[in-house]
N, C-alpha and C. Protein backbone atom coordinates (compact mmCIF):
# COMPACT_ATOMS: atom_id res chain seq x y z
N UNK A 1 -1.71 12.30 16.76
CA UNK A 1 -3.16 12.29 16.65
C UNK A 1 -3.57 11.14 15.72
N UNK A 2 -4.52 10.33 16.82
CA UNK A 2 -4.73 8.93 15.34
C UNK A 2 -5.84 9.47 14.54
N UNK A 3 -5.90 8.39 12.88
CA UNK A 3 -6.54 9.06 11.85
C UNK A 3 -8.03 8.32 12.45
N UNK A 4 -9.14 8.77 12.77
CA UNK A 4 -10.26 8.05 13.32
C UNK A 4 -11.13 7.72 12.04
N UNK A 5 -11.91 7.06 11.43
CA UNK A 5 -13.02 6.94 10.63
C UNK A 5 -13.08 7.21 9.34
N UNK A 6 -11.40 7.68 8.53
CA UNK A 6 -11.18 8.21 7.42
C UNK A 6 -11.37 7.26 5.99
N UNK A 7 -11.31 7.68 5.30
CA UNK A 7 -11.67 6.84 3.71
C UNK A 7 -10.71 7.26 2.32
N UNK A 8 -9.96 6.57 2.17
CA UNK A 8 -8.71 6.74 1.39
C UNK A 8 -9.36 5.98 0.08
N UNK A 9 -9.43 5.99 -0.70
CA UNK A 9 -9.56 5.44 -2.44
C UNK A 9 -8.83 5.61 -3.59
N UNK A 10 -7.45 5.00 -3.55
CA UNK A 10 -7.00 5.25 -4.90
C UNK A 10 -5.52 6.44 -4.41
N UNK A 11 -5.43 5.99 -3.30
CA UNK A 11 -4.39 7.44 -2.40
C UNK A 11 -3.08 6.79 -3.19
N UNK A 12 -1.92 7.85 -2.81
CA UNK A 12 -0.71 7.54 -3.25
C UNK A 12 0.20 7.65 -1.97
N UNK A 13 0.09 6.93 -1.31
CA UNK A 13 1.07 7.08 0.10
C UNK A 13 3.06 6.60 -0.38
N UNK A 14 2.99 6.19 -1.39
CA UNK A 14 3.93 5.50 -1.96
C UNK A 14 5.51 6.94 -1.02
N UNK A 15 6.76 6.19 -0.18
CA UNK A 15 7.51 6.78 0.05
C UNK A 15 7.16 7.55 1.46
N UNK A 16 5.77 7.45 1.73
CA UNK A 16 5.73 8.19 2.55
C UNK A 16 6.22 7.71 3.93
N UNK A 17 6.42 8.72 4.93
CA UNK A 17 6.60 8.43 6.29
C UNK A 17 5.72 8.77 7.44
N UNK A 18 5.40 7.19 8.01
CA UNK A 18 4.06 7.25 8.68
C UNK A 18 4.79 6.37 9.87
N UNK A 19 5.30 6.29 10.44
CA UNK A 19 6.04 5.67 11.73
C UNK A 19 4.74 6.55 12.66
N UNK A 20 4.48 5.46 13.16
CA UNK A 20 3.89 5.58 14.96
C UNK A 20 2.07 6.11 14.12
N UNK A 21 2.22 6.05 13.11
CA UNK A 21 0.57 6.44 12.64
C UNK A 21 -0.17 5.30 13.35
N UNK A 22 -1.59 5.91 13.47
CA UNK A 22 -2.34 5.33 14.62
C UNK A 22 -3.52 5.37 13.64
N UNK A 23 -4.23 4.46 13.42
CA UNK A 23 -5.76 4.52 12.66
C UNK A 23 -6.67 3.85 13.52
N UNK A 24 -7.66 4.15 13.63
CA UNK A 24 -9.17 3.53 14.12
C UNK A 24 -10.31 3.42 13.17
N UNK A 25 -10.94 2.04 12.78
CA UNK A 25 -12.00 1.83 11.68
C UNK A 25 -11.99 3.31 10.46
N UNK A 26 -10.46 2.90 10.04
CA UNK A 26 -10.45 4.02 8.55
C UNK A 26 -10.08 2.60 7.30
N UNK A 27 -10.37 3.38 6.42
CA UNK A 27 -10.69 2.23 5.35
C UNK A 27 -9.64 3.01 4.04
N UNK A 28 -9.10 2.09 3.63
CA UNK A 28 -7.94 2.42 2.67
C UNK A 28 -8.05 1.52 1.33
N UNK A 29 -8.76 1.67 0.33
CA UNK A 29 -8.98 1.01 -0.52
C UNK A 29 -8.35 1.33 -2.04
N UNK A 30 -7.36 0.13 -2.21
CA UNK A 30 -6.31 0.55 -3.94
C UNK A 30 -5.66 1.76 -3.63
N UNK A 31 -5.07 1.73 -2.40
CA UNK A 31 -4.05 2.81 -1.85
C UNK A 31 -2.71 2.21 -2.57
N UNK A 32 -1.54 2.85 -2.66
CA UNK A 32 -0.51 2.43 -2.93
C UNK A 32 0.54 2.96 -1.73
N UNK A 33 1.08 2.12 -0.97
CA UNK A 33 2.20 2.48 0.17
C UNK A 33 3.50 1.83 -0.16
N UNK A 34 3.87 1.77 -1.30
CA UNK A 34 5.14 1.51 -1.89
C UNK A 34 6.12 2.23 -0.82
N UNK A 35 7.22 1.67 -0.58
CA UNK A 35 8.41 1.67 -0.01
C UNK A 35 7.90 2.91 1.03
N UNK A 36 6.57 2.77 1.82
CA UNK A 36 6.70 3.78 2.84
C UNK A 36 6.62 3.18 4.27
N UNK A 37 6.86 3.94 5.58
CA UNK A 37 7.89 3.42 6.14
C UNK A 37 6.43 3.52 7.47
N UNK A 38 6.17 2.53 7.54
CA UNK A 38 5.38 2.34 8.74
C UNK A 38 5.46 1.35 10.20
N UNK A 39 6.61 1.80 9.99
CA UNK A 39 7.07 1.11 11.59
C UNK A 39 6.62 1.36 12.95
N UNK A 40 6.34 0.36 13.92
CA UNK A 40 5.64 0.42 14.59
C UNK A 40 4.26 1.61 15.00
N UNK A 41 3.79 1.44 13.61
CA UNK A 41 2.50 2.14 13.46
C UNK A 41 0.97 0.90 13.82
N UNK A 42 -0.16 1.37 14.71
CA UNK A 42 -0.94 0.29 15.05
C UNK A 42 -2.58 1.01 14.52
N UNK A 43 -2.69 -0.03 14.16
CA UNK A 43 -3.90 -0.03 13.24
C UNK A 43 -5.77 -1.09 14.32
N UNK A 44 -6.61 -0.13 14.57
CA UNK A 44 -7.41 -0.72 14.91
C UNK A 44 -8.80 -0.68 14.36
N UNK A 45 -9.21 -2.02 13.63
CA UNK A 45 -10.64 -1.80 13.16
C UNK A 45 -10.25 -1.48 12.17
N UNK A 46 -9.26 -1.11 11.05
CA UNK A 46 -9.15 -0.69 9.72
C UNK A 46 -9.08 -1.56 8.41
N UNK A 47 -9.39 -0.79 7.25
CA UNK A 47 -9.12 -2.28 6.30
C UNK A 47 -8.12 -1.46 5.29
N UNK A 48 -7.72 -2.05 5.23
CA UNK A 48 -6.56 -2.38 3.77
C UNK A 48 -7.39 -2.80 2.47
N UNK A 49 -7.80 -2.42 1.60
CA UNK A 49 -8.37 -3.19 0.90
C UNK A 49 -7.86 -3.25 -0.83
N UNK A 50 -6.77 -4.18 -1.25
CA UNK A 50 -6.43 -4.00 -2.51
C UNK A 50 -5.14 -3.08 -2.19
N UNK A 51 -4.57 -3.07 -1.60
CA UNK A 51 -3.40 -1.96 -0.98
C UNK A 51 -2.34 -2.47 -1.51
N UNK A 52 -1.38 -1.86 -2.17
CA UNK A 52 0.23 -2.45 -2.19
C UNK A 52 0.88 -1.50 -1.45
N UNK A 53 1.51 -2.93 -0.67
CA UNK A 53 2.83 -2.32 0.38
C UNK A 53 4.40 -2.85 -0.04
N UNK A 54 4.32 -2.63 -1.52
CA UNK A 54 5.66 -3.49 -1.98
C UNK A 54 7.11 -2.74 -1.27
N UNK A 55 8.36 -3.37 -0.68
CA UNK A 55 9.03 -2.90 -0.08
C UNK A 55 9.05 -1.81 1.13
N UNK A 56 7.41 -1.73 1.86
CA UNK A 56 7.31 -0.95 2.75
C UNK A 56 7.90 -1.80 4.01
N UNK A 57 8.30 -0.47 4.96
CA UNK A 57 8.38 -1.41 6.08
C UNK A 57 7.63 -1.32 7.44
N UNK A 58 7.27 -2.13 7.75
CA UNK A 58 5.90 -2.37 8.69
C UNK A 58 6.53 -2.98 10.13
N UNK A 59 7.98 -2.81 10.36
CA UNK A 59 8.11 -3.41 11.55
C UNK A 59 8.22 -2.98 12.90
N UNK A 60 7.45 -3.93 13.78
CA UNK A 60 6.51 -3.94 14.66
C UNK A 60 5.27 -3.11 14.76
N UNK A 61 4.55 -3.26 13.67
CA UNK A 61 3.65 -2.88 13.41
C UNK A 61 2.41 -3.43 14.07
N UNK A 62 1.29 -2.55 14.27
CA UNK A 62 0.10 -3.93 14.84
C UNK A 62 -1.31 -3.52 14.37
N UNK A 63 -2.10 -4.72 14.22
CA UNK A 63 -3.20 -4.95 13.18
C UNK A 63 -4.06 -5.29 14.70
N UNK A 64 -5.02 -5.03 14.36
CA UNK A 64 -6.19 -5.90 15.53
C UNK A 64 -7.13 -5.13 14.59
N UNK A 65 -7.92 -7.01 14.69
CA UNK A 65 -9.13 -6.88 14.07
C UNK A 65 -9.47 -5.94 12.64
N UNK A 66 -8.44 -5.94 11.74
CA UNK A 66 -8.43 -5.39 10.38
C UNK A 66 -8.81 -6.31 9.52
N UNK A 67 -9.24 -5.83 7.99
CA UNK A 67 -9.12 -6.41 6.59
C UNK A 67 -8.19 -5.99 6.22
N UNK A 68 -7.47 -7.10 5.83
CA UNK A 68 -6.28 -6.58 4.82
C UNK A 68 -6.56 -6.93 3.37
N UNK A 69 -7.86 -7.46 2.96
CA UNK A 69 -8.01 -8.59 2.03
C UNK A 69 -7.43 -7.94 0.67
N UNK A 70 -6.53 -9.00 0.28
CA UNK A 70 -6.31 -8.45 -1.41
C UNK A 70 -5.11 -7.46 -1.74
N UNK A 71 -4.37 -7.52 -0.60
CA UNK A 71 -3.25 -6.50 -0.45
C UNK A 71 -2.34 -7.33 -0.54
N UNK A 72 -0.98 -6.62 -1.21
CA UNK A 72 0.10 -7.43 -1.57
C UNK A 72 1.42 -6.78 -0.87
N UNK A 73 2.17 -7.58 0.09
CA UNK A 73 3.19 -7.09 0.92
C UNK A 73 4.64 -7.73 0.16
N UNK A 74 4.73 -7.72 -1.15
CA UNK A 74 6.25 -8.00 -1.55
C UNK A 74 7.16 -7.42 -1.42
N UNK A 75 8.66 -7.88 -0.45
CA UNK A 75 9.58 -7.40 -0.20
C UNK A 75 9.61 -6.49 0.83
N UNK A 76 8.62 -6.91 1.60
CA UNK A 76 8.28 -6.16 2.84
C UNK A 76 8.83 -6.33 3.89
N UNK A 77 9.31 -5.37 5.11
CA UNK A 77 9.82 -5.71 6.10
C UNK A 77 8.86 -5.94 7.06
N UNK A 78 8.21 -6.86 7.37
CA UNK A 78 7.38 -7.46 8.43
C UNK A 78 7.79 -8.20 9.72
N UNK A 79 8.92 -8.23 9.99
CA UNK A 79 9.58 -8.30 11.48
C UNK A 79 8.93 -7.91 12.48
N UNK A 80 8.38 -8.68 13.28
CA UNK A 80 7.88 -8.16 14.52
C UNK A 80 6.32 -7.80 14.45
N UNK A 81 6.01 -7.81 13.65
CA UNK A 81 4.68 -7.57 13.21
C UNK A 81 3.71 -8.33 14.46
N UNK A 82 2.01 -7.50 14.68
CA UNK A 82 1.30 -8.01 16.02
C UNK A 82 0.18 -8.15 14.98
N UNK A 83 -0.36 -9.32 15.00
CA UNK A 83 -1.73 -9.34 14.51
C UNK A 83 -2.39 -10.25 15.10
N UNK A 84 -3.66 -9.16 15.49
CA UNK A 84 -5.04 -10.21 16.19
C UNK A 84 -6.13 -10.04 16.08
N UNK A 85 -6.74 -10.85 15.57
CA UNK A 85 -7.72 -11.50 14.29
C UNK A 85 -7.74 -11.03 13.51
N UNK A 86 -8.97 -10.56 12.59
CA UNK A 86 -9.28 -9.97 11.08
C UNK A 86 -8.98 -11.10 9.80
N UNK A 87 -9.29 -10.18 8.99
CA UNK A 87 -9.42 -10.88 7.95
C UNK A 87 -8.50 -10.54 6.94
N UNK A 88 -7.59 -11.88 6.51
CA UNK A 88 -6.09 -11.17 5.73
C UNK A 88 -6.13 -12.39 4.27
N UNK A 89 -7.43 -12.20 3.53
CA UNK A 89 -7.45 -13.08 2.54
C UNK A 89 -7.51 -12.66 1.88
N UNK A 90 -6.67 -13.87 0.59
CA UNK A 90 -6.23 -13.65 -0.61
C UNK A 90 -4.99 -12.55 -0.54
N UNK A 91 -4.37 -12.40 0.47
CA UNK A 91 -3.26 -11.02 0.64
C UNK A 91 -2.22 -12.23 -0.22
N UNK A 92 -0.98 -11.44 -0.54
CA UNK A 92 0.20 -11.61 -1.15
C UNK A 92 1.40 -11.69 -0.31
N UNK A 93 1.82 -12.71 0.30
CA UNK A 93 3.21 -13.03 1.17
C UNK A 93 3.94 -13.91 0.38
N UNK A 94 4.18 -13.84 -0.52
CA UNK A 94 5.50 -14.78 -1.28
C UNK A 94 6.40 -14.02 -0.65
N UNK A 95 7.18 -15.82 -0.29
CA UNK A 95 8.82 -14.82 0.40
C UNK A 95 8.89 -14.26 1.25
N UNK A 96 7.74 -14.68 1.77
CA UNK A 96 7.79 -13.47 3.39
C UNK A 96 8.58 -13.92 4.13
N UNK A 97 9.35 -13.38 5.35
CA UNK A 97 9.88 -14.00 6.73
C UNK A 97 8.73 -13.90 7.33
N UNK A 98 8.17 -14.42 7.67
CA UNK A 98 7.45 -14.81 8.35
C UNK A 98 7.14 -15.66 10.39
N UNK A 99 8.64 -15.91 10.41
CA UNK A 99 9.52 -16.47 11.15
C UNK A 99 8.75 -16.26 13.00
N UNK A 100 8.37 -17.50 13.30
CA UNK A 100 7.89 -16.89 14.74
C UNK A 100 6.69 -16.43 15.02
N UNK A 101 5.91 -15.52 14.19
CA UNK A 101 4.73 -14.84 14.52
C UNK A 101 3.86 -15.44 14.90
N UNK A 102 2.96 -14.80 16.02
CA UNK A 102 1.58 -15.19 16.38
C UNK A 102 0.65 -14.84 15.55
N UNK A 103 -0.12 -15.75 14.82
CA UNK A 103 -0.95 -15.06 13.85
C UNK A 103 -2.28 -16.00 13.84
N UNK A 104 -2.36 -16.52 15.18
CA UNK A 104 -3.77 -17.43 15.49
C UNK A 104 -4.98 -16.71 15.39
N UNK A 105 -5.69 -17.36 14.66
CA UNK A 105 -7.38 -16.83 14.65
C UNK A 105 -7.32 -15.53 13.65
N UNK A 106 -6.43 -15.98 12.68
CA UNK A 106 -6.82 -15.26 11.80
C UNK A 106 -7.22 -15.48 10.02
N UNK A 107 -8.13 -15.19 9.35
CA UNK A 107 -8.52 -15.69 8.27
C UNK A 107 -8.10 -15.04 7.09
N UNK A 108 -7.34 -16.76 6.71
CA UNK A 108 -5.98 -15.87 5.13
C UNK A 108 -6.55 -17.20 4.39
N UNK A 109 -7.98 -17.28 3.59
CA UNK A 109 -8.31 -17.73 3.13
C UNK A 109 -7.76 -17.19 1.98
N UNK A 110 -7.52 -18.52 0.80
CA UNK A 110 -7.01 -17.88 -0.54
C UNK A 110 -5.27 -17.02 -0.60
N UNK A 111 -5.03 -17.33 1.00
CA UNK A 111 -3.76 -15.96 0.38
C UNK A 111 -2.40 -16.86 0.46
N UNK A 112 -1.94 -16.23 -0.58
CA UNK A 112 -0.61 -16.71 -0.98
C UNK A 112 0.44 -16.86 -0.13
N UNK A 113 0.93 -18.19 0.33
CA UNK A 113 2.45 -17.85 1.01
C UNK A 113 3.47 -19.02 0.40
N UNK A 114 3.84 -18.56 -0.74
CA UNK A 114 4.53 -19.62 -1.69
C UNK A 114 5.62 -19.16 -1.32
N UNK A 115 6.83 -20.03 -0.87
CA UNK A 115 8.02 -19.49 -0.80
C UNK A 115 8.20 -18.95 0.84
N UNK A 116 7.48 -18.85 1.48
CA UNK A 116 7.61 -17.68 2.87
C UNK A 116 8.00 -18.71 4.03
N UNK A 117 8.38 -18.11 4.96
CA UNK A 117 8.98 -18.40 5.79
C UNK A 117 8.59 -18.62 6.87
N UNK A 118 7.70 -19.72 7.30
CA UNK A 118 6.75 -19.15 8.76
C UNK A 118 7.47 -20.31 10.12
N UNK A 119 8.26 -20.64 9.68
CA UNK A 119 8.98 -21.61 10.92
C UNK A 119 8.60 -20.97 11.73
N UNK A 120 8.21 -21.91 13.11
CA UNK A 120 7.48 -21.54 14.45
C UNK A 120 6.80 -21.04 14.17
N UNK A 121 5.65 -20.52 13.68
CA UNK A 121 4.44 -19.67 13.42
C UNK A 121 3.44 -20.55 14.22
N UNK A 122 2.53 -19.41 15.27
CA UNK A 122 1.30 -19.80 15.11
C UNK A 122 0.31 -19.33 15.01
N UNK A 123 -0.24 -20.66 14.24
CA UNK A 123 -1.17 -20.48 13.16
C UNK A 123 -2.50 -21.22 13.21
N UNK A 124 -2.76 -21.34 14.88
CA UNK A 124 -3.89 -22.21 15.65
C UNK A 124 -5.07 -21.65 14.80
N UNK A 125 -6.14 -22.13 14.53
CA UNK A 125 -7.32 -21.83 14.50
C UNK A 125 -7.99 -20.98 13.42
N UNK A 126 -6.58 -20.67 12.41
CA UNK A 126 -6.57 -19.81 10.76
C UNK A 126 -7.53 -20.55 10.23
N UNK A 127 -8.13 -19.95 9.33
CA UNK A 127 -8.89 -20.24 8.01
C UNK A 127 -7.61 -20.14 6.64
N UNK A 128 -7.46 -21.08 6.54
CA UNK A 128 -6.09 -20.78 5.57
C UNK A 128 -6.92 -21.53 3.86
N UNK A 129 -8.00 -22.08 4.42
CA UNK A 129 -8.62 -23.19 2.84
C UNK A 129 -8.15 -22.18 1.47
N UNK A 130 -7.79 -22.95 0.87
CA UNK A 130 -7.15 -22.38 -0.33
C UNK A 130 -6.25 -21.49 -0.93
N UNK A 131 -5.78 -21.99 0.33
CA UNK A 131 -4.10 -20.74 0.45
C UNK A 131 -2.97 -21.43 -0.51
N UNK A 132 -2.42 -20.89 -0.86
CA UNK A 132 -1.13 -21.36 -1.45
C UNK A 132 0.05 -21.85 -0.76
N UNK A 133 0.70 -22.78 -0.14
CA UNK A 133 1.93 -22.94 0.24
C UNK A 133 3.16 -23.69 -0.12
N UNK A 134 3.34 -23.39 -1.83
CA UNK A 134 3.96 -24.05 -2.39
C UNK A 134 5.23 -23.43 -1.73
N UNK A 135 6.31 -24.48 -1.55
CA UNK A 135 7.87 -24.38 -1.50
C UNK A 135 7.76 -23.40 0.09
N UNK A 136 6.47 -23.03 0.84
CA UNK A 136 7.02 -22.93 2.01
C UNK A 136 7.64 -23.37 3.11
N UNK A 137 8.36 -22.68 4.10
CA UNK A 137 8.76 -23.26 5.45
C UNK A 137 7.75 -23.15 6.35
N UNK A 138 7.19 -24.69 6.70
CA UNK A 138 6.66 -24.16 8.05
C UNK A 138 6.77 -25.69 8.88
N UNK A 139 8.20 -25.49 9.48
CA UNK A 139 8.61 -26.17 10.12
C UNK A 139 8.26 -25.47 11.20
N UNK A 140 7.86 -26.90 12.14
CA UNK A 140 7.47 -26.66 13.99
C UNK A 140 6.11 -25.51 13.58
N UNK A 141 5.44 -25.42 12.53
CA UNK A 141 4.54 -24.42 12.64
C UNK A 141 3.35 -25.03 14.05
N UNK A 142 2.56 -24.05 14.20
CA UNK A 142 1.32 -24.59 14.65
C UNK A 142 0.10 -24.75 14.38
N UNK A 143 -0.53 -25.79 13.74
CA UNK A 143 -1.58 -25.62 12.92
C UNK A 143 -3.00 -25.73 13.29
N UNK A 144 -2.54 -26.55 14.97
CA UNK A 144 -4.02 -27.33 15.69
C UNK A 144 -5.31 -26.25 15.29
N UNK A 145 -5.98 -27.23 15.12
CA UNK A 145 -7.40 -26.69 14.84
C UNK A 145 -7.83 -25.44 13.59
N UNK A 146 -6.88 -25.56 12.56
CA UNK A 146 -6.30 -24.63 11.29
C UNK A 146 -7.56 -25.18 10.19
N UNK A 147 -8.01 -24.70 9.43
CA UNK A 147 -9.08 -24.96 8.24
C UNK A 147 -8.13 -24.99 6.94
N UNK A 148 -8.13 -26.43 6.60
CA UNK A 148 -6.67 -26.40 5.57
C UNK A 148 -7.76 -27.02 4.18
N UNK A 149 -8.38 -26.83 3.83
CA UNK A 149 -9.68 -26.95 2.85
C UNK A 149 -8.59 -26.64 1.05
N UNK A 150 -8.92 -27.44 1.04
CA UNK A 150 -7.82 -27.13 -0.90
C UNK A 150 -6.73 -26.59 -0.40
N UNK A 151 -5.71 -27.08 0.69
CA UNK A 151 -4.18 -26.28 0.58
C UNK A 151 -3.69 -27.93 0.06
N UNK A 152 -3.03 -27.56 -0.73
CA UNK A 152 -1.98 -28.11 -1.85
C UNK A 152 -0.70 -28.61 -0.62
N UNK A 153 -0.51 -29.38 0.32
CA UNK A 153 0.81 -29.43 1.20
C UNK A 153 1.83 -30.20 0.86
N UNK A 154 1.66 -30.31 -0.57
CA UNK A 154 2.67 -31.43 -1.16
C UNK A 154 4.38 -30.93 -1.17
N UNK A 155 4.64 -29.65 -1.39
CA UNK A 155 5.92 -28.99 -1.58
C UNK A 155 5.87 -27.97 -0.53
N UNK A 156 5.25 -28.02 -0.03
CA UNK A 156 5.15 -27.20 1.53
C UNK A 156 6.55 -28.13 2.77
N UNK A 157 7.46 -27.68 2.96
CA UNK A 157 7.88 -28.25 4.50
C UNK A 157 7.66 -28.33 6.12
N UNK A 158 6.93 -29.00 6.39
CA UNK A 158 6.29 -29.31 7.58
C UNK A 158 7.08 -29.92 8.54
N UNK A 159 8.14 -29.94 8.08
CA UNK A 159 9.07 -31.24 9.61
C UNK A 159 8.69 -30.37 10.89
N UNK A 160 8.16 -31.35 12.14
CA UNK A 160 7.54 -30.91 12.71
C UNK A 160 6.42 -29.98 13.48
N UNK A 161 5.60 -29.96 12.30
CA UNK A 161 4.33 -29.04 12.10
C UNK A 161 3.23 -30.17 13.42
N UNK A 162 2.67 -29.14 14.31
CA UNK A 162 1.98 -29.60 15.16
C UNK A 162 0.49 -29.75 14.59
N UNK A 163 -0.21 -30.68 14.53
CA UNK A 163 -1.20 -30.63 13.44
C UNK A 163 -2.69 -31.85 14.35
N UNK A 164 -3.56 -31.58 13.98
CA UNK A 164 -4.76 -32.35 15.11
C UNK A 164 -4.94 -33.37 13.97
N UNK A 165 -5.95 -34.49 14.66
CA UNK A 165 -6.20 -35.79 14.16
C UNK A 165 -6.48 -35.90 12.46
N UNK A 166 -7.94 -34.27 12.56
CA UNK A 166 -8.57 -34.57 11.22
C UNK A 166 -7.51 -33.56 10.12
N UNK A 167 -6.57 -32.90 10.84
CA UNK A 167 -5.55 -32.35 10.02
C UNK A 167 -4.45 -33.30 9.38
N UNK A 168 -4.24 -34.49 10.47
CA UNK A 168 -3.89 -35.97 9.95
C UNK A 168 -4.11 -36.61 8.76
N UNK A 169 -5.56 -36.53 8.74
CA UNK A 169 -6.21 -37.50 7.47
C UNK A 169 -5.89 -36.28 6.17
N UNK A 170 -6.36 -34.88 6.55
CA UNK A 170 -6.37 -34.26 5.13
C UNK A 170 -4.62 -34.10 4.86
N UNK A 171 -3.85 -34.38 5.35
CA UNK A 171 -2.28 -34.63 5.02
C UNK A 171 -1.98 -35.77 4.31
N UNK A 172 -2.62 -36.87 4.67
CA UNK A 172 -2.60 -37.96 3.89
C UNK A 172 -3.46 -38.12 2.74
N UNK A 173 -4.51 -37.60 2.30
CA UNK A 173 -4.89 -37.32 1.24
C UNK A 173 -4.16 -36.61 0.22
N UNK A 174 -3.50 -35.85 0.83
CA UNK A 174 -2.60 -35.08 -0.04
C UNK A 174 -1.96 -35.54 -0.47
N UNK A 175 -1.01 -36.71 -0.18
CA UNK A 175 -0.02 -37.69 -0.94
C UNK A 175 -0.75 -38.84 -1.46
N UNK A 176 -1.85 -39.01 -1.25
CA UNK A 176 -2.68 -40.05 -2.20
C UNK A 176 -2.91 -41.20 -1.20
N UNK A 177 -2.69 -41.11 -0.27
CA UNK A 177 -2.98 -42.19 0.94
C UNK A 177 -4.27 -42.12 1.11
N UNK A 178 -5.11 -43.41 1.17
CA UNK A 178 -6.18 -43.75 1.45
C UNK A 178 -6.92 -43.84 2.80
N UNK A 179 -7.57 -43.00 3.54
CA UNK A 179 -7.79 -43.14 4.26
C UNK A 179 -9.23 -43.93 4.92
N UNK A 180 -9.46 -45.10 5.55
CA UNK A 180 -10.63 -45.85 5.99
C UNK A 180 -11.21 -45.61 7.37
């Protein structure tokens, strides 16, 4: 039975087991889901808001059209993970695997992915401005048409990151190249 329209504030889900949980526009705000186990559980219309999911595992999990904003997934198992659109800013992915995912058209303004792993990712059409991607992988990522507004891509790895014209120029700004 999915949870329809519910309102969580301050919950302690921490450990718990929620495999195959089903939510529709329920709102979970400064929940704690520490090491609980939400595998292929799908989430529609819901927000996360301020949530830690430190060492939970979320794989093949699926998001459509959620907030996750402000939630921190350290040491998380995110394998397989489905997300389409919503809003996932300022969230916490240091170190993520990240590896592969489709994660186009979605807005991770402000959110951290220092360290993470997004080889092959795509990442068409994100709002990413002021994300962090220090010391990430995102080789062969996909960035066409990506909003890269204050990302820092200096210690970021890009070998073969697919990237559009005006994503061109703001790359070369980044290393101090002058552009006319």
């Amino acid at each position: 039975m999915p949870w329809e329209q519910c309102r969580f504030v301050g919950c302690d889900f921490r450990g718990a087991t929620l495999v195959e949980l089903r939510t529709k526009s329920c709102e979970f705000e400064d929940c704690d889901f520490t090491g609980a186990r939400l595998g292929s559980s799908a989430h529609k219309s819901s927000a996360f808001l301020n949530c830690t999911f430190e060492n939970a595992d979320l794989f093949a999990s699926e998001f459509e059209n959620c907030r996750m904003i402000g939630s921190s997934f350290e040491g998380c198992n995110l394998t397989g993970i489905d997300v389409k659109s919503g809003d996932w800013s300022f969230v916490n992915l240091r170190f993520q695997l990240l590896k592969g995912l489709q994660l186009a058209d979605i807005r991770f303004k402000g959110a951290d992915f220092a360290g993470a792993t997004l080889d092959g990712a795509d990442l068409r059409r994100c709002i990413l401005d002021g994300a962090s991607v220090q010391n990430a992988k995102l080789r062969k990522v996909n960035l066409l048409g990506a909003s890269l507004e204050q990302v820092d891509l200096k210690t970021a790895d890009l070998k073969g990151a697919h990237i559009d014209l005006k994503q061109a120029v703001h790359f070369a700004r980044c290393f101090g190249i002058l552009v006319e």
